[in-house]
N, C-alpha and C. Protein backbone atom coordinates (compact mmCIF):
# COMPACT_ATOMS: atom_id res chain seq x y z
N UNK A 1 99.66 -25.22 -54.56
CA UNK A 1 100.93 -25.92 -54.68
C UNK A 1 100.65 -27.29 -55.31
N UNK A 2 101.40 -27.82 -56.23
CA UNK A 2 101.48 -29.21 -57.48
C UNK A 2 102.09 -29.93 -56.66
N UNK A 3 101.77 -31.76 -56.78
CA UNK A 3 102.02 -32.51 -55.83
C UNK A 3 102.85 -33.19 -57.51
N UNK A 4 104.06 -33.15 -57.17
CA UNK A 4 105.01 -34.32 -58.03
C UNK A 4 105.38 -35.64 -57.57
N UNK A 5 105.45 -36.37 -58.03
CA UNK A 5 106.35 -37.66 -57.33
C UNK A 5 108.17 -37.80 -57.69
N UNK A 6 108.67 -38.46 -56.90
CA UNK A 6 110.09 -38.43 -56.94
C UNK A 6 110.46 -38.60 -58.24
N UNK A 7 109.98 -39.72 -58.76
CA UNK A 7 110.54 -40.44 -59.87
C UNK A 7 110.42 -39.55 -61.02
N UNK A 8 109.18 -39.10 -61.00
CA UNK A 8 108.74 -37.90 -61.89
C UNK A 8 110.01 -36.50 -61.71
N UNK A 9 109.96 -36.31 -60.82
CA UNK A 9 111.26 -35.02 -60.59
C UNK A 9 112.04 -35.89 -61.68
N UNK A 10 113.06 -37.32 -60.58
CA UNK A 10 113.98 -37.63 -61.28
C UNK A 10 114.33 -37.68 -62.99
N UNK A 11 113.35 -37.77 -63.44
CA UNK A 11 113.03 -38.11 -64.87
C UNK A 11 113.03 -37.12 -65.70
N UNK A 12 112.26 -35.94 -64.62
CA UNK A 12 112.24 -34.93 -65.42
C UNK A 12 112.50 -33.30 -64.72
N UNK A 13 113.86 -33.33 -64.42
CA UNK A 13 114.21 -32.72 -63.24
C UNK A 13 114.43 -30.86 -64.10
N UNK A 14 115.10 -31.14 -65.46
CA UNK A 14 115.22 -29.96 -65.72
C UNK A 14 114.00 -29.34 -66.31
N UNK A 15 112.59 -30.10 -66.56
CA UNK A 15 111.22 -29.40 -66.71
C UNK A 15 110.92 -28.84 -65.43
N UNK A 16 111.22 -29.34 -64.02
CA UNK A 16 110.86 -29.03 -62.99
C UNK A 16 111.69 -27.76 -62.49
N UNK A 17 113.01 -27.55 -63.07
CA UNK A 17 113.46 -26.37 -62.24
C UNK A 17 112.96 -25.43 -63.04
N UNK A 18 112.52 -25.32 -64.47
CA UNK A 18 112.65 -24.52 -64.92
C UNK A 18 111.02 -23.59 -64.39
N UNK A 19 109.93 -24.98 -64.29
CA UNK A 19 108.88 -24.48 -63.51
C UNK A 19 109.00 -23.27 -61.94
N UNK A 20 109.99 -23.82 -61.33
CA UNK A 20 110.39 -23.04 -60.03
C UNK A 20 111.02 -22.24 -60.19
N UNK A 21 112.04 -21.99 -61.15
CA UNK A 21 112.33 -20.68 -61.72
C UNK A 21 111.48 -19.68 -62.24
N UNK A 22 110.17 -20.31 -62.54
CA UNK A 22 109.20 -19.13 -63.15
C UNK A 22 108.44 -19.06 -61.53
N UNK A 23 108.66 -19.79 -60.86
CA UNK A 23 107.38 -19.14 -59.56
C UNK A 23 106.61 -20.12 -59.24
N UNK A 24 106.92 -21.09 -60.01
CA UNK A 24 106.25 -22.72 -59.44
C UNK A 24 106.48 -23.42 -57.87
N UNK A 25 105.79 -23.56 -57.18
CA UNK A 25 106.40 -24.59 -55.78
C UNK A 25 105.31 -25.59 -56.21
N UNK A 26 106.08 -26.91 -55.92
CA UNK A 26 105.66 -28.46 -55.72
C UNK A 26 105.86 -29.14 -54.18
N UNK A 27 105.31 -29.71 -53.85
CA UNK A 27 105.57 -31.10 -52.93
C UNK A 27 105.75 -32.22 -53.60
N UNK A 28 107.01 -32.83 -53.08
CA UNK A 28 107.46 -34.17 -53.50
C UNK A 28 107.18 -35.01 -52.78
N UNK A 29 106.41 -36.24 -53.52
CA UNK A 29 106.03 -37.32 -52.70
C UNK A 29 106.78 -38.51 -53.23
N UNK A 30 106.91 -39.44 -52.25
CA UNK A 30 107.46 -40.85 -52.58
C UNK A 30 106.42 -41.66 -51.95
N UNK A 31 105.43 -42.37 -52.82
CA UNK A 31 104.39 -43.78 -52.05
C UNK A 31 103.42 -42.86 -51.28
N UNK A 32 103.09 -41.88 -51.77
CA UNK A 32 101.56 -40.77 -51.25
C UNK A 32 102.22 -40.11 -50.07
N UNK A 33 103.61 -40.26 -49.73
CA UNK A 33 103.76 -39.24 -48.41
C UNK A 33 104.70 -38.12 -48.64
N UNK A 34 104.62 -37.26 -48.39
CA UNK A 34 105.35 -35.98 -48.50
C UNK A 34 106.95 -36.28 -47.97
N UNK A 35 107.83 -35.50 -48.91
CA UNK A 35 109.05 -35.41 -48.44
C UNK A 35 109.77 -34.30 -48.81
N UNK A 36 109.41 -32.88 -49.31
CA UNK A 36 109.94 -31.70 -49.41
C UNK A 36 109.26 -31.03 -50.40
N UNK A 37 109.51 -30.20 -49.97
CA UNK A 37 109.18 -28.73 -50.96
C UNK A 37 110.26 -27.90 -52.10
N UNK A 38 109.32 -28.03 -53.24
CA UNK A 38 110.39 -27.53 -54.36
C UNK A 38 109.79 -25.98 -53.86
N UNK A 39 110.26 -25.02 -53.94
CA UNK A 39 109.51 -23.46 -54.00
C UNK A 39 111.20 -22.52 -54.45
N UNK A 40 110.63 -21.32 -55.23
CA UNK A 40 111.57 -20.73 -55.57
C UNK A 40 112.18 -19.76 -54.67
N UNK A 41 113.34 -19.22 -54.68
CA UNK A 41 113.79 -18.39 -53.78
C UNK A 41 113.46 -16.92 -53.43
N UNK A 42 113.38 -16.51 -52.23
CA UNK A 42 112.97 -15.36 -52.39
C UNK A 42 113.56 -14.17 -52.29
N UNK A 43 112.90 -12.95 -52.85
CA UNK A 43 114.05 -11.76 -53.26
C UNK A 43 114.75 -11.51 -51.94
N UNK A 44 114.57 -11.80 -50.81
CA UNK A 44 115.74 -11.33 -49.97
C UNK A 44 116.13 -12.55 -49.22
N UNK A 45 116.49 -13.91 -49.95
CA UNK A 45 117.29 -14.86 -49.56
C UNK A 45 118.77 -14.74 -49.84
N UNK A 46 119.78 -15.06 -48.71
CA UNK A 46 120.79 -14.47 -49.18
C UNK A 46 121.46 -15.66 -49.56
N UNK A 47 122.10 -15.19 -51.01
CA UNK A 47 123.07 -17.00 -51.05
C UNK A 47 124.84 -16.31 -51.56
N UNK A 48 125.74 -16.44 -50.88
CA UNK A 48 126.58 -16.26 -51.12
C UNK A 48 127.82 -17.27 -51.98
N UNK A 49 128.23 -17.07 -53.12
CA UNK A 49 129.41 -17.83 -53.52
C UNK A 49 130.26 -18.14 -52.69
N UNK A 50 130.63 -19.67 -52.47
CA UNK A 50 132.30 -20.29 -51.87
C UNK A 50 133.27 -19.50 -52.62
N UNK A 51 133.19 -20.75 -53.87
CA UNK A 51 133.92 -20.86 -55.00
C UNK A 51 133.48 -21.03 -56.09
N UNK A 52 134.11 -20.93 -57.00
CA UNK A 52 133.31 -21.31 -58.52
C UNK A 52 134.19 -21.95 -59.02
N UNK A 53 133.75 -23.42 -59.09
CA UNK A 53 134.87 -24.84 -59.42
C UNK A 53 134.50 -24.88 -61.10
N UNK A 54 133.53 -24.12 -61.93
CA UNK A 54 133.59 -23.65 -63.22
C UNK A 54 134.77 -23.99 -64.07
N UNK A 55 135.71 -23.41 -63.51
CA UNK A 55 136.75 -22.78 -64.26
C UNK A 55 138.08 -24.26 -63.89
N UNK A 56 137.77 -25.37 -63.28
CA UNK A 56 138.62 -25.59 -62.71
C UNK A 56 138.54 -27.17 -64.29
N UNK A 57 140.11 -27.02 -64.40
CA UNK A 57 140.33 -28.04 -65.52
C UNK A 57 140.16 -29.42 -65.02
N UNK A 58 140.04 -30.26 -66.57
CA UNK A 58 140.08 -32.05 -65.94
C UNK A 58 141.39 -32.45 -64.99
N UNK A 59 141.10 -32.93 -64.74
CA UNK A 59 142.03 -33.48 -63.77
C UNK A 59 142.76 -33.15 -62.52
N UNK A 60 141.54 -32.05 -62.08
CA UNK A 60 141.57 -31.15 -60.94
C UNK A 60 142.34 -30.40 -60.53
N UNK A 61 142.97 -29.59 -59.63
CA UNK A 61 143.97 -28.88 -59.27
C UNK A 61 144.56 -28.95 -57.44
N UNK A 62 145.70 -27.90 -57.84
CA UNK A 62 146.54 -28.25 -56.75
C UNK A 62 145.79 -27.59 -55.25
N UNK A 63 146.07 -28.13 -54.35
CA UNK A 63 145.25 -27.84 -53.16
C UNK A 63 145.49 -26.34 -53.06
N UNK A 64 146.52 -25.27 -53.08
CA UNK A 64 147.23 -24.45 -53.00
C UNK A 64 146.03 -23.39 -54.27
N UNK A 65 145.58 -24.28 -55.27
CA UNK A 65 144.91 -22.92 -55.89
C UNK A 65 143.59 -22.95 -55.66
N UNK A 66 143.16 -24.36 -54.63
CA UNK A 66 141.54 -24.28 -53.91
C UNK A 66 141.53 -23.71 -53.37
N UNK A 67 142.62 -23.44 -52.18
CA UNK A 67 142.50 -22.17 -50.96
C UNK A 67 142.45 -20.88 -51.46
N UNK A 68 143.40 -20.77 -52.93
CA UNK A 68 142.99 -19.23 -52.96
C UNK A 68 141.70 -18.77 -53.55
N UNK A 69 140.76 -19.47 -53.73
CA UNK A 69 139.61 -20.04 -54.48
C UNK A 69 138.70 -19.60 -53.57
N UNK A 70 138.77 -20.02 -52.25
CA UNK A 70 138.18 -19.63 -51.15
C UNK A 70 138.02 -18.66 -50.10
């Protein structure tokens, strides 16, 4: 497992997912101490959709079409 630093994620966050998307896990450190684990998901993690706010135009919408959203 690759030891990153925060700032480094921050900077360069979409080189980093794309690493964990291929099978990469990191530890993130801030000042030499650990503060989480990047690791990719595994085939029987379950993640279910809320909503998909995708589709939802500028200037947001009416509360009435979030609920049916949900």
């Amino acid at each position: 497992m690759d030891i990153v630093g925060l700032k480094e994620l921050k900077q360069n966050v979409g080189r980093y997912a794309g690493l964990v998307q291929r099978g990469q896990s990191f530890v993130v450190v801030k000042r030499s101490k650990p503060l989480f684990k990047l690791t990719p998901l595994e085939e029987d993690d379950q993640w279910e959709a809320v909503a998909d706010f995708t589709k939802v135009k500028r200037g947001g919408l009416r509360i009435q079409d979030l609920l049916k959203r949900l």
